[in-house]
N, C-alpha and C. Protein backbone atom coordinates (compact mmCIF):
# COMPACT_ATOMS: atom_id res chain seq x y z
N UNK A 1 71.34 103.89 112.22
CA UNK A 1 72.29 103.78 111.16
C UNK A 1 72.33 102.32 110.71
N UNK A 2 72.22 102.30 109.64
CA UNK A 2 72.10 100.68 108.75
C UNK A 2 73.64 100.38 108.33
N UNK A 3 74.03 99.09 108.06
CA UNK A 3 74.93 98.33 107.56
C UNK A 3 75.18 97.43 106.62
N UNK A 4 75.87 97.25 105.56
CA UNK A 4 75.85 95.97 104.71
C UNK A 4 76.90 95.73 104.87
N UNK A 5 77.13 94.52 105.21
CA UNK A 5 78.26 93.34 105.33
C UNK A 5 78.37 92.82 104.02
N UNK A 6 79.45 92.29 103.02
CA UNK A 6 79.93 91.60 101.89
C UNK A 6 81.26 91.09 102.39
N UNK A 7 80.95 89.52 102.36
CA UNK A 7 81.74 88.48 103.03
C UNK A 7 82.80 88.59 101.43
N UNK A 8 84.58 88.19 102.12
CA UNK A 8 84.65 88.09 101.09
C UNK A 8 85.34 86.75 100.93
N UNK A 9 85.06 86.23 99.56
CA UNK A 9 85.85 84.39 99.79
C UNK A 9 86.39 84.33 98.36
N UNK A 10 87.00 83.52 98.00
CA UNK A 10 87.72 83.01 97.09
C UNK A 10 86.40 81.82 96.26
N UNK A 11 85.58 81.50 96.88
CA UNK A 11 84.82 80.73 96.53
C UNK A 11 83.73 81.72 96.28
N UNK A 12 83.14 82.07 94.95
CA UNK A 12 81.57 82.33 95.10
C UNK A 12 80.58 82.36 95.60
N UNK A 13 80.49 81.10 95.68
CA UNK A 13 79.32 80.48 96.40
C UNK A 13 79.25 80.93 97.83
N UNK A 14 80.70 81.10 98.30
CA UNK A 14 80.86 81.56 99.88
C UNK A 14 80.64 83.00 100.06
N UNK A 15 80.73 83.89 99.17
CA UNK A 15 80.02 84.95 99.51
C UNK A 15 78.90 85.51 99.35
N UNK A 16 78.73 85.92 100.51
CA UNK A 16 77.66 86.66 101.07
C UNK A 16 76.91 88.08 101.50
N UNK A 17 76.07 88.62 101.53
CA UNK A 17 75.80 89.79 101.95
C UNK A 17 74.84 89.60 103.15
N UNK A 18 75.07 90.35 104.18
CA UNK A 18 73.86 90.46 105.48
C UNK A 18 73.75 92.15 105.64
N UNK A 19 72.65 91.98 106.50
CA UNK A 19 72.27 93.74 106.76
C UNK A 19 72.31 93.71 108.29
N UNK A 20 72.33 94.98 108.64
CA UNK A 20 72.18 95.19 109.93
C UNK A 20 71.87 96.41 110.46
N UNK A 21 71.95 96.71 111.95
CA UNK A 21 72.10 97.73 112.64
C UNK A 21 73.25 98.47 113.83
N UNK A 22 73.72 99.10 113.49
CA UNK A 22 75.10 99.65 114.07
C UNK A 22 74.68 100.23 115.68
N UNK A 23 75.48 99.47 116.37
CA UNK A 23 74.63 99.77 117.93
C UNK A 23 76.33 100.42 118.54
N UNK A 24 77.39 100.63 117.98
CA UNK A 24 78.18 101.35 118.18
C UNK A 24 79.35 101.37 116.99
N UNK A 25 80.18 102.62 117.29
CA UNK A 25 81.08 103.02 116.07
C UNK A 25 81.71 104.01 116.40
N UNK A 26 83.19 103.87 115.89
CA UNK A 26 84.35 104.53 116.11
C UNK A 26 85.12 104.72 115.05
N UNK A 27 86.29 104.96 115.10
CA UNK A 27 87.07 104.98 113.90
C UNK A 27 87.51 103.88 113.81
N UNK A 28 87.82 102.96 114.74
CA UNK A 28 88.51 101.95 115.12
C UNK A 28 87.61 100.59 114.77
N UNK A 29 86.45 100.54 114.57
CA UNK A 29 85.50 99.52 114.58
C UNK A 29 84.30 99.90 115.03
N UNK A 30 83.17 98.72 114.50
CA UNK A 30 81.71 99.13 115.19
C UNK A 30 81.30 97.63 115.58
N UNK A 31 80.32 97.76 116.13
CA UNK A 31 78.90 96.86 116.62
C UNK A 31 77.75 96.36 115.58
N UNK A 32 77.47 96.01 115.25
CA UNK A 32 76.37 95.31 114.71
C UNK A 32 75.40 94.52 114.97
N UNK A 33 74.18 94.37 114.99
CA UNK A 33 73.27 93.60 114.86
C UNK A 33 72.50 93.01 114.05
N UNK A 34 72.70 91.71 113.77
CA UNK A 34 72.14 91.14 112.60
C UNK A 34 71.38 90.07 112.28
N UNK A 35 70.53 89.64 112.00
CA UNK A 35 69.87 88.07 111.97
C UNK A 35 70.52 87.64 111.05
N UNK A 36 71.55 87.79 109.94
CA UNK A 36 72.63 87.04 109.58
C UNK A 36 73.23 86.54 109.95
N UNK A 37 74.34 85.11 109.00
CA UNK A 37 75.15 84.41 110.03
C UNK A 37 76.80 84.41 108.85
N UNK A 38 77.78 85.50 109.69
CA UNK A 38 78.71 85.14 109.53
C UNK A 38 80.10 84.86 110.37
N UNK A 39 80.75 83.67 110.03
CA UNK A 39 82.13 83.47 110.89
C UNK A 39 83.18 84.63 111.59
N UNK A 40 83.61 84.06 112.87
CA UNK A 40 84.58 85.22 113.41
C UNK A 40 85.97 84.89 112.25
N UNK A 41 86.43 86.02 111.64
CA UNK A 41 87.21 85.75 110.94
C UNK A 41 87.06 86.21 110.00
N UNK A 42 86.23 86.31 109.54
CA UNK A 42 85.73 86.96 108.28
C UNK A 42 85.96 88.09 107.93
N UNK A 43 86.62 88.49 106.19
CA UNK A 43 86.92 89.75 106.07
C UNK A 43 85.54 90.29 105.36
N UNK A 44 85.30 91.35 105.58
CA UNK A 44 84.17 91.90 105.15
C UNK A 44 84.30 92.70 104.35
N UNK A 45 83.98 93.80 103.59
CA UNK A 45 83.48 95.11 103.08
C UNK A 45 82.25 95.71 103.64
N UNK A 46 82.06 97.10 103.86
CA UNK A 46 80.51 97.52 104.31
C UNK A 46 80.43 98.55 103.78
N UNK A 47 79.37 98.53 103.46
CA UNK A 47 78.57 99.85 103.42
C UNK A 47 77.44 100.74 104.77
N UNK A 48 78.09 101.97 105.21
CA UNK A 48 77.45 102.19 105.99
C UNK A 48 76.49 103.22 105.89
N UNK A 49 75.39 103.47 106.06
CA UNK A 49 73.94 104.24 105.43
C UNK A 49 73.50 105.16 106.60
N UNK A 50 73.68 106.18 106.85
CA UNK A 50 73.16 107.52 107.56
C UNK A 50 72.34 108.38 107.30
N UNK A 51 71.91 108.86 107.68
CA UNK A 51 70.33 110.16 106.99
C UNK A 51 71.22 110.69 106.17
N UNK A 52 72.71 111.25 106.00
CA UNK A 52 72.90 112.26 105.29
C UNK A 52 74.07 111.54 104.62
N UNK A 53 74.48 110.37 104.71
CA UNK A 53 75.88 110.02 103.98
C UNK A 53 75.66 108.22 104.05
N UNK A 54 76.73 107.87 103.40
CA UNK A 54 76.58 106.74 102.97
C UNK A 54 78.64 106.69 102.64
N UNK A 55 78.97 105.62 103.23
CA UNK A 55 80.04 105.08 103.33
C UNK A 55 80.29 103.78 102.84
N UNK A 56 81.27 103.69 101.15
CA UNK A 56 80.99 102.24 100.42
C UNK A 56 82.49 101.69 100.91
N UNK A 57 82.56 100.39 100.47
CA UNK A 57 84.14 99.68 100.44
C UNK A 57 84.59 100.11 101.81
N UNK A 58 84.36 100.05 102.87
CA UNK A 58 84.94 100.22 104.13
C UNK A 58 85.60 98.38 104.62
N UNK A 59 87.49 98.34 104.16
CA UNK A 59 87.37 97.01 105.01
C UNK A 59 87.49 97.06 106.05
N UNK A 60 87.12 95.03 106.76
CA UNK A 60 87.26 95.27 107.86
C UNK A 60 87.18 93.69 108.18
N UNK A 61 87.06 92.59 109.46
CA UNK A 61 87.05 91.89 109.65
C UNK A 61 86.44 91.38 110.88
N UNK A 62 85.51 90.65 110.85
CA UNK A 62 84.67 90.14 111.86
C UNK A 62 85.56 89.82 113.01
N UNK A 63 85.92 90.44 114.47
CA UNK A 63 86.79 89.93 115.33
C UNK A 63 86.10 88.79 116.72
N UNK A 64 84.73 88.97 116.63
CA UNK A 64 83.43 88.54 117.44
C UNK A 64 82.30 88.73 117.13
N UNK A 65 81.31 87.51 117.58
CA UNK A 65 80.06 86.82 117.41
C UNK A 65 79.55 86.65 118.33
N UNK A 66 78.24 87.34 118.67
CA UNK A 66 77.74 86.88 119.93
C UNK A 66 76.12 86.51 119.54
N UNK A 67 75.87 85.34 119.48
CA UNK A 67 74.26 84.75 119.27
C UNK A 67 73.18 85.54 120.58
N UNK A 68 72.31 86.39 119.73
CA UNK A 68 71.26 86.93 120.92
C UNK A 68 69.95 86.69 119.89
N UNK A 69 68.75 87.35 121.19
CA UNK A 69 67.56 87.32 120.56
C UNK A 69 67.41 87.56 119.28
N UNK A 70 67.98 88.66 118.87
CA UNK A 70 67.34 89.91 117.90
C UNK A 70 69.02 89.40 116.73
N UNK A 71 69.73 88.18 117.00
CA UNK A 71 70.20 88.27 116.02
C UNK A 71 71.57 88.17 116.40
N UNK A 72 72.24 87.69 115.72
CA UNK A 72 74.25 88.14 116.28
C UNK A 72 74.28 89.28 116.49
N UNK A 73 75.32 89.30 117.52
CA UNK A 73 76.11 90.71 117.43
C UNK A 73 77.51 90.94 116.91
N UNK A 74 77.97 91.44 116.28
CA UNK A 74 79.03 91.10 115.89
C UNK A 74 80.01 92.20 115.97
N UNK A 75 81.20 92.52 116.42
CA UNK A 75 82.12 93.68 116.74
C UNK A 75 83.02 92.99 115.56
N UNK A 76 82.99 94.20 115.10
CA UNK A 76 84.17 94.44 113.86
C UNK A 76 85.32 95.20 113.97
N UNK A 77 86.61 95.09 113.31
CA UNK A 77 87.75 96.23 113.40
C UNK A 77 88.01 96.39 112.15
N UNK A 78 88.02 97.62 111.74
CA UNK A 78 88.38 98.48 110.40
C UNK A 78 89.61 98.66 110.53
N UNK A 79 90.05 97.77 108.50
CA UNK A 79 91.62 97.88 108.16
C UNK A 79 92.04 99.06 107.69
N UNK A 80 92.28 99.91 109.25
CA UNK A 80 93.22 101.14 109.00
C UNK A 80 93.66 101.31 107.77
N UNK A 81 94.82 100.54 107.74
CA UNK A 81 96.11 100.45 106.89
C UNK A 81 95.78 100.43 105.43
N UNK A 82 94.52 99.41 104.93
CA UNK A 82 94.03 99.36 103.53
C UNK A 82 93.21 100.85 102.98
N UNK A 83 92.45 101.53 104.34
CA UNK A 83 91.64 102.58 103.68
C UNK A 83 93.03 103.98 103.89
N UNK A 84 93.45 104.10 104.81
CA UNK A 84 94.93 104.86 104.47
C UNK A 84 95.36 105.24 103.23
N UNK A 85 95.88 103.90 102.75
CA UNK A 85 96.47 103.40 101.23
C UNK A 85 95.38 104.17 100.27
N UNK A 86 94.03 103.89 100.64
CA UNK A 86 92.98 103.99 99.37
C UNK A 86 92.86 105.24 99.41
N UNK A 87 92.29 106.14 100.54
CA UNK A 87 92.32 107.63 100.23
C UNK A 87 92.81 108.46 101.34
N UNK A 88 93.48 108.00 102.01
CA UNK A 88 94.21 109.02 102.76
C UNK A 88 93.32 108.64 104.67
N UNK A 89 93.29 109.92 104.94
CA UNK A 89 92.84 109.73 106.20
C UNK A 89 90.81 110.39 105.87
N UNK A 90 90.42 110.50 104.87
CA UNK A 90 89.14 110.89 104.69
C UNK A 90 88.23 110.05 105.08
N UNK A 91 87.89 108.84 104.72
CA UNK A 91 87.10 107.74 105.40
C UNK A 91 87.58 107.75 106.97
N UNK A 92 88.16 107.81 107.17
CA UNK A 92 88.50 107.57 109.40
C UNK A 92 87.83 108.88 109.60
N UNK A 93 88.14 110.18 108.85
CA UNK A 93 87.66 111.36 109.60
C UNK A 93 86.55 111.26 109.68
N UNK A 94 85.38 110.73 108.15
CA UNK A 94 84.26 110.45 108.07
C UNK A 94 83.49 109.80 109.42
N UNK A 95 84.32 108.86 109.38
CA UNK A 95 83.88 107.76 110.55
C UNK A 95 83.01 108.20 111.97
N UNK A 96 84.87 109.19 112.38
CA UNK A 96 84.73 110.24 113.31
C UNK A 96 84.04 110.89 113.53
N UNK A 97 83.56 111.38 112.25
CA UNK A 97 82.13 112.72 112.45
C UNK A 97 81.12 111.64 112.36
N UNK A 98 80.88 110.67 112.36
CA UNK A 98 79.58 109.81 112.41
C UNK A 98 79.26 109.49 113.26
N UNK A 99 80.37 108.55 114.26
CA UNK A 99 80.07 108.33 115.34
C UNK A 99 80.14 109.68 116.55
N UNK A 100 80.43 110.73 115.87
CA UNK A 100 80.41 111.87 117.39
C UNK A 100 78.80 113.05 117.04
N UNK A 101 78.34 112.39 115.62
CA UNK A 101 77.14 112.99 115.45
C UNK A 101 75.98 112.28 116.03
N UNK A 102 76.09 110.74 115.80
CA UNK A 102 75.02 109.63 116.16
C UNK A 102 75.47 109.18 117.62
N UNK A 103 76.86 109.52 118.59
CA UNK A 103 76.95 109.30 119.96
C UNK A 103 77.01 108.07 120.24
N UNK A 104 77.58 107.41 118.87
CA UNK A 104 77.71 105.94 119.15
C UNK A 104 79.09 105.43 119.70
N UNK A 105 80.03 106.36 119.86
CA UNK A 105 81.12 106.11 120.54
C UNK A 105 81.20 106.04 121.73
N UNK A 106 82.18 105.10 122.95
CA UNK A 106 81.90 105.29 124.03
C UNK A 106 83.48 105.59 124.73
């Protein structure tokens, strides 16, 4: 399962897009792997890309960074509260059936 990260900043110039690979995922947050480089702190947007679905505008915020071979790793937590607001509980259920189809939950 693939990932796009969209940093978001007040400055232009400061945002960014990286790609990745989702090495775990919940409703609650996922894992990533990326040869991109962004700050713990960072609020993001993603897009997440599956054989059969595709998940846009998911926020969320970089909570950890871990520098490895193959690239950061980076654990993220998804803003409940903003996708709630936006459409209800459909994106979390989504989530749910993603990570209990791909077994990326632990």
């Amino acid at each position: 399962m693939e990932v796009t990260l969209v940093r978001h900043h007040w400055l232009p110039l400061k945002r960014r897009s990286i790609s990745g690979s989702v090495t775990w995922l919940s409703t609650d947050g996922m894992t990533v792997v990326s040869p991109g480089q962004l700050p713990v702190g960072a609020r993001v947007n993603l897009t997440i890309s599956a054989a059969e679905h595709e998940l846009k505008n998911i926020p969320a915020q970089i909570v950890r960074a871990e520098p490895g071979a193959q690239g950061s790793r980076y654990s993220l937590r998804f803003h409940k509260q903003r996708l709630l607001q936006h459409d209800g509980d459909i994106t979390l259920r989504l989530l749910g059936y993603l990570a209990s189809q791909n077994m990326y939950s632990g």
